[in-house]
Protein backbone atom coordinates (compact mmCIF):
# COMPACT_ATOMS: atom_id res chain seq x y z
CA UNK A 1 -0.78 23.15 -7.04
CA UNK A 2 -4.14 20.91 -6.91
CA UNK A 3 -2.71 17.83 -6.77
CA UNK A 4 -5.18 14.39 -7.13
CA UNK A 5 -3.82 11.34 -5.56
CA UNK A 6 -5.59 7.26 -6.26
CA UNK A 7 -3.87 5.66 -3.94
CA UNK A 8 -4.21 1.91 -2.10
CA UNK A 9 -4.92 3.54 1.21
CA UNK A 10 -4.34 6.72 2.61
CA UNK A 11 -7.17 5.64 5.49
CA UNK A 12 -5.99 2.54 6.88
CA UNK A 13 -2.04 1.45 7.32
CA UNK A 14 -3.73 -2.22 8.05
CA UNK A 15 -1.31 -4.97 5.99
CA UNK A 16 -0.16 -2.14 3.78
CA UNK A 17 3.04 0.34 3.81
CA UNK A 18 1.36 2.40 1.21
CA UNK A 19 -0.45 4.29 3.98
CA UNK A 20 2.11 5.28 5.89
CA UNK A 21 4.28 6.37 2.82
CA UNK A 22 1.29 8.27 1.27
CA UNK A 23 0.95 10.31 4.98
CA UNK A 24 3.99 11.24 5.42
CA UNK A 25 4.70 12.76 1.70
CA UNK A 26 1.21 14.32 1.45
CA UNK A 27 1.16 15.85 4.51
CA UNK A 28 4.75 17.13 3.80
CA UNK A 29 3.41 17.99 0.20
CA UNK A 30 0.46 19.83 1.61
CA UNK A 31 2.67 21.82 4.49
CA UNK A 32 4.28 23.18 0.92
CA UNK A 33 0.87 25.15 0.28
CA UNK A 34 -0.83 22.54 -2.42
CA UNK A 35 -4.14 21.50 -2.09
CA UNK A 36 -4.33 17.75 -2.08
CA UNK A 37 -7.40 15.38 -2.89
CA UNK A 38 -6.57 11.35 -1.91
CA UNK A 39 -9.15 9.15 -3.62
CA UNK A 40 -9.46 5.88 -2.30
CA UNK A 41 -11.59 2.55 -2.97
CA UNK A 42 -13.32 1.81 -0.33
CA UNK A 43 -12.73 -2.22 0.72
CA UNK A 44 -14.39 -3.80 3.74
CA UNK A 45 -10.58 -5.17 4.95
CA UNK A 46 -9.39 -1.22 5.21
CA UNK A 47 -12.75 -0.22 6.36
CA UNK A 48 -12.64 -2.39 9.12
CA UNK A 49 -9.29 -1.13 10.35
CA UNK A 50 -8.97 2.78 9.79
CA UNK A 51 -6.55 4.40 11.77
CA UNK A 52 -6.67 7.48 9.88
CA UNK A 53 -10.38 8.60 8.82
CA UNK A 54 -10.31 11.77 8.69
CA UNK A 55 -6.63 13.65 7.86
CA UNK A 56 -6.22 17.02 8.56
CA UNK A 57 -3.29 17.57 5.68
CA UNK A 58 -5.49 16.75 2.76
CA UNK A 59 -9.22 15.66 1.53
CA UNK A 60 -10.07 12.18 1.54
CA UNK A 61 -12.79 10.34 -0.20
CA UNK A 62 -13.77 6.69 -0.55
CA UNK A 63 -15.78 5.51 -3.58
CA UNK A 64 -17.56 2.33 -3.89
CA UNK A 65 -16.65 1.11 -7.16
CA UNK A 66 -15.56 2.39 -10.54
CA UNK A 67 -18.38 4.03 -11.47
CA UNK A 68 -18.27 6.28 -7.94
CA UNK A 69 -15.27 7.92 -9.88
CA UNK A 70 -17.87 9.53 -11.74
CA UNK A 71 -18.53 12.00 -8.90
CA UNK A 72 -14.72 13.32 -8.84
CA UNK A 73 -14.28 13.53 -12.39
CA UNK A 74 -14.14 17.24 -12.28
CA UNK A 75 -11.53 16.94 -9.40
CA UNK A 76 -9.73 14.93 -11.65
CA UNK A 77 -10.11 16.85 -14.78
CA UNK A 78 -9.06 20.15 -12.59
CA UNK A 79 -6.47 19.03 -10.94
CA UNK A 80 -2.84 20.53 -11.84
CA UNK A 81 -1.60 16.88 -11.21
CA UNK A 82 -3.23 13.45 -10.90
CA UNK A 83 -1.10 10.59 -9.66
CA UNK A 84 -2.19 6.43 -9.43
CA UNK A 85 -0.84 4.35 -7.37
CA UNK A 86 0.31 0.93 -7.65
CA UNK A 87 -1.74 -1.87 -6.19
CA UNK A 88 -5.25 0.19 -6.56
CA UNK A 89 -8.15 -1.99 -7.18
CA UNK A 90 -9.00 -1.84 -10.98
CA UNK A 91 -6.25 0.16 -11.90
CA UNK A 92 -5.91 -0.16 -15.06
CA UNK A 93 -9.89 0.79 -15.74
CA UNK A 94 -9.01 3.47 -13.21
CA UNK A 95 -5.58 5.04 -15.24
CA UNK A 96 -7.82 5.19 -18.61
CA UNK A 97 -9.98 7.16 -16.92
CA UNK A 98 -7.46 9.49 -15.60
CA UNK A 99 -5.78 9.17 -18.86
CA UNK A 100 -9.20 10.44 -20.30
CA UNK A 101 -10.15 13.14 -17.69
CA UNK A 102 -7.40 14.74 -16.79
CA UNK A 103 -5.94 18.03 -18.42
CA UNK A 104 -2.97 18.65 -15.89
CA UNK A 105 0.31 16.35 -15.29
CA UNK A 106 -0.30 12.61 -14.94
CA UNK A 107 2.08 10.64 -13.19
CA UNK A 108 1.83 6.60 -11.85
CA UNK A 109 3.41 5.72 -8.74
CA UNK A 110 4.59 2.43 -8.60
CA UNK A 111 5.63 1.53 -4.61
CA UNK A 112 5.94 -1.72 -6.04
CA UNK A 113 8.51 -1.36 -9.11
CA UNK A 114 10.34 -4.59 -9.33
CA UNK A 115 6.54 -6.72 -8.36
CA UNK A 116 4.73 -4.35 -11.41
CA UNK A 117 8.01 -5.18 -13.88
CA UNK A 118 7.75 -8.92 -13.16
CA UNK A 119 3.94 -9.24 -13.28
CA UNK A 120 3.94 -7.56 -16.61
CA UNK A 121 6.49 -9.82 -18.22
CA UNK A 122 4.00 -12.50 -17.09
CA UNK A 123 1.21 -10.61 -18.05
CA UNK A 124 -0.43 -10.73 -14.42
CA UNK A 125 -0.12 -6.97 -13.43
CA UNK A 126 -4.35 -6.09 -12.22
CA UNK A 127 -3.46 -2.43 -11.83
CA UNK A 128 -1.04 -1.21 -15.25
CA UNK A 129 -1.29 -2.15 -18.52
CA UNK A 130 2.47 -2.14 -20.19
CA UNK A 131 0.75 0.14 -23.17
CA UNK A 132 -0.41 2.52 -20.21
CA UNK A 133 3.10 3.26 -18.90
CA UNK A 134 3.88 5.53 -22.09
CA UNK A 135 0.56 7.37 -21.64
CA UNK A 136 1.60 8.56 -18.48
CA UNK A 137 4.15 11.71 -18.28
CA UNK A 138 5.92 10.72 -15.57
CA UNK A 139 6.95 7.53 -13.65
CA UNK A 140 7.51 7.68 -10.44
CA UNK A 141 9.68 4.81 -8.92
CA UNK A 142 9.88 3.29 -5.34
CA UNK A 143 13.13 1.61 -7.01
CA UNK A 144 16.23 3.56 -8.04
CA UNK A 145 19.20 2.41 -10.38
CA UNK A 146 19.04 0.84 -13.54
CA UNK A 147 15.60 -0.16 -13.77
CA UNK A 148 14.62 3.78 -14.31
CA UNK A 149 16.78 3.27 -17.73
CA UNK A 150 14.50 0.03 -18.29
CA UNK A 151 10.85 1.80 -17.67
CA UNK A 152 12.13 4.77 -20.30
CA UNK A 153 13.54 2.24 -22.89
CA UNK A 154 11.83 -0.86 -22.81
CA UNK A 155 8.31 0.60 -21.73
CA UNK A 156 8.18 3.77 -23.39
CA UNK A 157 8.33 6.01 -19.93
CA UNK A 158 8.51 9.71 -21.34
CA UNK A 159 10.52 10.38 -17.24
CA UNK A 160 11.36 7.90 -15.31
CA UNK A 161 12.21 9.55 -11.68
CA UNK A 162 13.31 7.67 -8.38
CA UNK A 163 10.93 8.89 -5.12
CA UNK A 164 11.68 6.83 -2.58
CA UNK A 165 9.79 6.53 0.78
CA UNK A 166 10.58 8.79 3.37
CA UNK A 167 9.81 9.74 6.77
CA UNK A 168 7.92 11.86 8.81
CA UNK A 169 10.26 13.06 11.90
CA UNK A 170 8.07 14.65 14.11
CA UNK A 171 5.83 11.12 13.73
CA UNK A 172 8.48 9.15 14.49
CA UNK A 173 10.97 10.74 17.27
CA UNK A 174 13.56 8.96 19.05
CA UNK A 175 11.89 8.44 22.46
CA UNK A 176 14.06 6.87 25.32
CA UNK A 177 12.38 3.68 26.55
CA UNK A 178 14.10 0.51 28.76
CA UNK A 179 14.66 -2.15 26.06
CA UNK A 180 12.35 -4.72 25.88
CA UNK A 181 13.40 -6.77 22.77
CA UNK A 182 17.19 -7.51 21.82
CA UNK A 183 15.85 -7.41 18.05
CA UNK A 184 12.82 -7.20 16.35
CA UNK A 185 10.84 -7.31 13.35
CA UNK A 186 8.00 -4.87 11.78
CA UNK A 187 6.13 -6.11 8.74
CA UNK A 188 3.42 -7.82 7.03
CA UNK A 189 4.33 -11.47 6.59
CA UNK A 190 5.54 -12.39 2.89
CA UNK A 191 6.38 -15.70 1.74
CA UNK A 192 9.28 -14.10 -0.05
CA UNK A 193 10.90 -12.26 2.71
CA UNK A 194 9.76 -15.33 5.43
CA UNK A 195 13.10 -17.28 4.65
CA UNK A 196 15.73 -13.77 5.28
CA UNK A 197 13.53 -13.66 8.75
CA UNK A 198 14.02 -17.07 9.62
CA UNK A 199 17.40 -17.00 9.22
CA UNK A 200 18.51 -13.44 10.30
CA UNK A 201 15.64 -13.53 13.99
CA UNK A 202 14.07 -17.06 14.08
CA UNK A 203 17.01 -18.83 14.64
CA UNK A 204 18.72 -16.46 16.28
CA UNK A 205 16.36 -16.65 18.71
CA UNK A 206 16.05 -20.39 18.88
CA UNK A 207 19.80 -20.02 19.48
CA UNK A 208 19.39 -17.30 22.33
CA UNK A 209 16.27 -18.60 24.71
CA UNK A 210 18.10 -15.84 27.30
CA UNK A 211 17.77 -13.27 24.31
CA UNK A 212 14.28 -11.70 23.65
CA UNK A 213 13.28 -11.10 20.02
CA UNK A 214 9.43 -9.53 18.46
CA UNK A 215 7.72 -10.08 15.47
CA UNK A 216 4.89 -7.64 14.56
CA UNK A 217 2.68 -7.43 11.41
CA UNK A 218 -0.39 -9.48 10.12
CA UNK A 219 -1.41 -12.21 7.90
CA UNK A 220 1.41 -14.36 9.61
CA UNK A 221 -0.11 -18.26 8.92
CA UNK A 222 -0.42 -20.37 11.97
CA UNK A 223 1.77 -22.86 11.17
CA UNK A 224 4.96 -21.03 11.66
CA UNK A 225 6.93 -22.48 14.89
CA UNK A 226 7.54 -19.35 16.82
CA UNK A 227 10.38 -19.81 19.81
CA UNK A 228 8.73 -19.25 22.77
CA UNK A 229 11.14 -15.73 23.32
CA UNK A 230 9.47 -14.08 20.13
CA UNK A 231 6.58 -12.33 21.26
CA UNK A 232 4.07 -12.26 18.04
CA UNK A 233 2.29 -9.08 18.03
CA UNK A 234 -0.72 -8.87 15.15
CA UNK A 235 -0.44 -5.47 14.26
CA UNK A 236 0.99 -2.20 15.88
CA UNK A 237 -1.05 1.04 13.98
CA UNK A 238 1.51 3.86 12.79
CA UNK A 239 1.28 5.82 16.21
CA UNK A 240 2.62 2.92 18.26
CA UNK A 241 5.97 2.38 15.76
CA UNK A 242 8.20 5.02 17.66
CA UNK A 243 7.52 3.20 21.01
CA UNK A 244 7.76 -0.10 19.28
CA UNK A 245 11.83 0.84 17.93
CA UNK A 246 12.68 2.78 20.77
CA UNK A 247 11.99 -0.49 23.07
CA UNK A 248 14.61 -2.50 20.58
CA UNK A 249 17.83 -2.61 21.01
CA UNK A 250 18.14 -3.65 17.39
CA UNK A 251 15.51 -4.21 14.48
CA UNK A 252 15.64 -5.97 11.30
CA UNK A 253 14.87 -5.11 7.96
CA UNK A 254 14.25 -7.37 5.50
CA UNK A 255 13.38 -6.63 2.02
CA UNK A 256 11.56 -8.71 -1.14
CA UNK A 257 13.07 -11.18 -3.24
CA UNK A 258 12.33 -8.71 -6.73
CA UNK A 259 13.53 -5.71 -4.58
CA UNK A 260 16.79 -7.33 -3.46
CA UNK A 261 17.24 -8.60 -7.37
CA UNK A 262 15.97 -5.02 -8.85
CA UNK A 263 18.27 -3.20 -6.00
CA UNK A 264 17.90 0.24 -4.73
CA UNK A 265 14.41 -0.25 -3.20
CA UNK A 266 14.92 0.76 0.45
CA UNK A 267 11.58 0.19 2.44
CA UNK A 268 9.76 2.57 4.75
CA UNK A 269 10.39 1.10 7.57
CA UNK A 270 14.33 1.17 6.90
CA UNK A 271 13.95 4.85 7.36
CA UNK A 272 11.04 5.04 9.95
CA UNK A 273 13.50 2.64 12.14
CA UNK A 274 16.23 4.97 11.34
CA UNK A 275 14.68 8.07 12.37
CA UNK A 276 13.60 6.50 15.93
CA UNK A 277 17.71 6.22 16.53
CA UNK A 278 17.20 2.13 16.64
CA UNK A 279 20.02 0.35 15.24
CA UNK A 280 19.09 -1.29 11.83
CA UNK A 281 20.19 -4.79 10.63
CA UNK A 282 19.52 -5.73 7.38
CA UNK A 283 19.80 -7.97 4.03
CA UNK A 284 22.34 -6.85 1.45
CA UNK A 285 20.79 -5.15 -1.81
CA UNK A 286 22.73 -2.91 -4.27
CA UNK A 287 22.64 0.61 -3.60
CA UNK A 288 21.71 0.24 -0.33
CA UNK A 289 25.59 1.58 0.59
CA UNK A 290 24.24 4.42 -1.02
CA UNK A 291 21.45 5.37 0.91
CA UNK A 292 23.53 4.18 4.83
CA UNK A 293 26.75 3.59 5.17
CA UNK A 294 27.56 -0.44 6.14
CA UNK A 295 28.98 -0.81 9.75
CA UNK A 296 28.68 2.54 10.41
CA UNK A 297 24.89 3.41 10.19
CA UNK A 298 23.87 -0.01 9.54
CA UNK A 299 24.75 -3.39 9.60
CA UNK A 300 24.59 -6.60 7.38
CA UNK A 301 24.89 -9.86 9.40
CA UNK A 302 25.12 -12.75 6.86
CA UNK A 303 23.51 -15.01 8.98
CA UNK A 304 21.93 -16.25 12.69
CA UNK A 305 26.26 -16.52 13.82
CA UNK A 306 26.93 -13.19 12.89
CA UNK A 307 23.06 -11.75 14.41
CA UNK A 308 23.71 -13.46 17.68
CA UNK A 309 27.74 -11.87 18.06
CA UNK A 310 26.57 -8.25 17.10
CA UNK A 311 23.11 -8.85 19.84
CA UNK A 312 25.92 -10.31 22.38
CA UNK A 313 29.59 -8.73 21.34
CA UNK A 314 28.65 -5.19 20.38
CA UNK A 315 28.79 -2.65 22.91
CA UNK A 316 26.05 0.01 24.56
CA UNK A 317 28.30 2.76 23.58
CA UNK A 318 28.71 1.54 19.84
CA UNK A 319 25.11 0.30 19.93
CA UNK A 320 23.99 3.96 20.43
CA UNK A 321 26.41 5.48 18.07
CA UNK A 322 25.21 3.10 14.75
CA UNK A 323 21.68 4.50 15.88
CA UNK A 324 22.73 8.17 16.13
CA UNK A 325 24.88 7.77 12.95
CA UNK A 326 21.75 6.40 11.03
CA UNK A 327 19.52 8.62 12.22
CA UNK A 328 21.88 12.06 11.29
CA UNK A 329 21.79 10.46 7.99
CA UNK A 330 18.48 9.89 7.17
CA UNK A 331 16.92 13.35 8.59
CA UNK A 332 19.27 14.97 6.63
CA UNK A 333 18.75 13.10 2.90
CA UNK A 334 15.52 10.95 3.23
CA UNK A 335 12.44 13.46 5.36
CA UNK A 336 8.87 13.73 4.20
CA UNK A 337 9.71 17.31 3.12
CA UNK A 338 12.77 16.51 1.24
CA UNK A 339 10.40 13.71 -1.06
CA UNK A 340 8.03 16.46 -1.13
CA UNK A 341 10.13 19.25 -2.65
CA UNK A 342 11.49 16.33 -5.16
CA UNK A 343 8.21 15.34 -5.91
CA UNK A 344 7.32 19.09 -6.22
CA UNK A 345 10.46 19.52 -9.00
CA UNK A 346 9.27 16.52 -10.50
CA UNK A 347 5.49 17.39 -11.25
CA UNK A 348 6.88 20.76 -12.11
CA UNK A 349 9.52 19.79 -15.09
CA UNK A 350 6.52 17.32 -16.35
CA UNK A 351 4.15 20.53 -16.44
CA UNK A 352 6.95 22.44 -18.01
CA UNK A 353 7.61 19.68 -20.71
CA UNK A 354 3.57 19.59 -21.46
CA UNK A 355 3.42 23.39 -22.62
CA UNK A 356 3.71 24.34 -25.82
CA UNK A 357 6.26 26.45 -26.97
CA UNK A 358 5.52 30.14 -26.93
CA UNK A 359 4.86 31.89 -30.60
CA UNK A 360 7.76 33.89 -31.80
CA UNK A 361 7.49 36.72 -33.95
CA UNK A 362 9.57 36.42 -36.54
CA UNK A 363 10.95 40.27 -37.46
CA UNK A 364 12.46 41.48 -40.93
CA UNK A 365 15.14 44.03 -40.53
């Protein structure tokens, strides 16, 4: 399959998770035997912080500006399958082209669901029109659950399909390193997910000057009053993750307000944590219980009391087996290559739904 992808950034994982969830399916995608093009706008904040130039799973190309689409229009019009992305810069100039261009499967890819949903009930969305959404022939969700139902009925989604993030395994091993945090954090700062992280590390922490907490991820404004036991690290590039978790006893997840109200939106680094065997505390969201399995491959500490007696109370022995436990379960449900062969089925059934019925004879006996 020739597969086109107009993604955020494939190039740089800089105050993005797009990147690392694009790498991790494409490369699986591509380790499939597709051929994989990953057209990205070039911006001087991604330029300035590539960690991944030049990929040896697929083709990448930057273009300037809407009018440097031009030059892959016959990659586009070619392609088996083109998929946009959430969150790319003139996206919905950029999905009329595709919508105009392409002959194959197109399919958006919204790692964003619940944001898109509620920026285009206020009519704010920059990168999907509402009208759009029926256009394309397939929807691909970072969100599970009932909000599929929603995109198919209330937007007009001909399939609506769940493809969550995943993981890459052999990118992020469980590595055996002497603990330097009791918990930590990994993620660009958000104003909506700054209050779950004051209450479920900052305080914690405040709490526990003999306990040693992290915080790493950009854009963090300087007015926050860090304790002085949370070391604030700016940004740690994909490759540095697995050493990152392995040196935490625990780390915290945290997800976005729309996410925790939409449910079933489990972010990447939920599984990347996961697969590194680092036990993972997080905010309650429905359907996570479907994805981990509460007090047994993760836990859900209500608040700083309840953070501070599983960082003090739980044992090394139980410590290690949440961590095992979580990371049996997601290598065996949520890999790179088991998004890949869904994505795979998915692109398929849309291709299958586009052809026209054969001719049948019709014979008089």
């Amino acid at each position: 399959m020739r597969l086109v992808v107009l993604g955020l950034s494939l190039s740089s994982s800089w105050g993005n998770g797009h990147a690392t969830t694009y790498r991790a399916l494409l490369k699986a995608f591509a380790a499939s035997g597709h051929d994989v093009l990953f057209l990205e706008r070039d911006v001087p904040w991604y330029a300035q912080h590539r960690d991944l130039p030049d990929p040896d799973f697929c083709a990448l190309a930057l273009y300037a500006d809407l009018d440097g689409l031009d030059d892959h229009r016959a990659a586009i019009a070619g392609a088996d399958a083109v998929i946009v992305g959430s969150y790319v810069p003139d996206g919905i100039a950029v999905g009329a082209r595709v919508r105009d261009w392409a002959r194959g499967v197109t399919a958006f890819y919204d790692i964003d669901t619940p944001v898109t949903l509620a920026a285009l009930e206020a009519g704010t969305c920059a990168y999907l029109a509402a009208g759009q959404i029926a256009d394309y022939d397939l929807y691909l969700s970072f969100t599970g659950g009932p909000i599929l139902r929603r995109l198919e009925r209330a937007y007009g989604a001909p399939a609506a399909r769940a493809l969550y993030c995943s993981v890459d395994p052999d990118a992020y091993p469980a590595l055996d390193r002497p603990a330097r945090y009791d918990l930590s954090y990994l993620g660009t700062y958000s104003p909506d997910r700054q209050p779950t992280l004051e209450r479920l590390l900052i305080e914690p922490a405040r709490r526990a000057p003999d306990l040693r907490f992290a915080v790493a991820g950009p854009q963090y404004p300087a007015g926050i009053d860090w304790p002085a036991n949370v070391e604030r690290i700016e940004h740690l590039p994909p490759d540095r993750h697995p050493d990152f978790y392995a040196a935490s006893r625990y780390t915290l997840n945290v997800t976005r307000a729309d996410m925790i109200r939409a449910g079933w939106s489990p972010s990447v680094r939920l599984f990347e944590a996961g697969a590194c065997g680092t036990p993972v505390l997080s905010d309650r969201w429905d359907g996570l219980d479907t994805l981990l399995v509460p007090d047994r491959e993760i836990l859900l500490p209500e608040g700083p009391d309840e953070v501070l007696a599983i960082l003090r109370g739980r044992s090394e022995a139980d410590r290690r087996r949440l961590g095992t436990a979580a990371r049996a379960a997601i290598l065996a449900r949520h890999t790179a290559a088991a998004r890949a062969a869904e994505l795979e089925g998915f692109l398929g059934a849309a291709r299958a739904q586009r052809a026209p019925a054969p001719d049948l004879a019709i014979i008089d006996h």
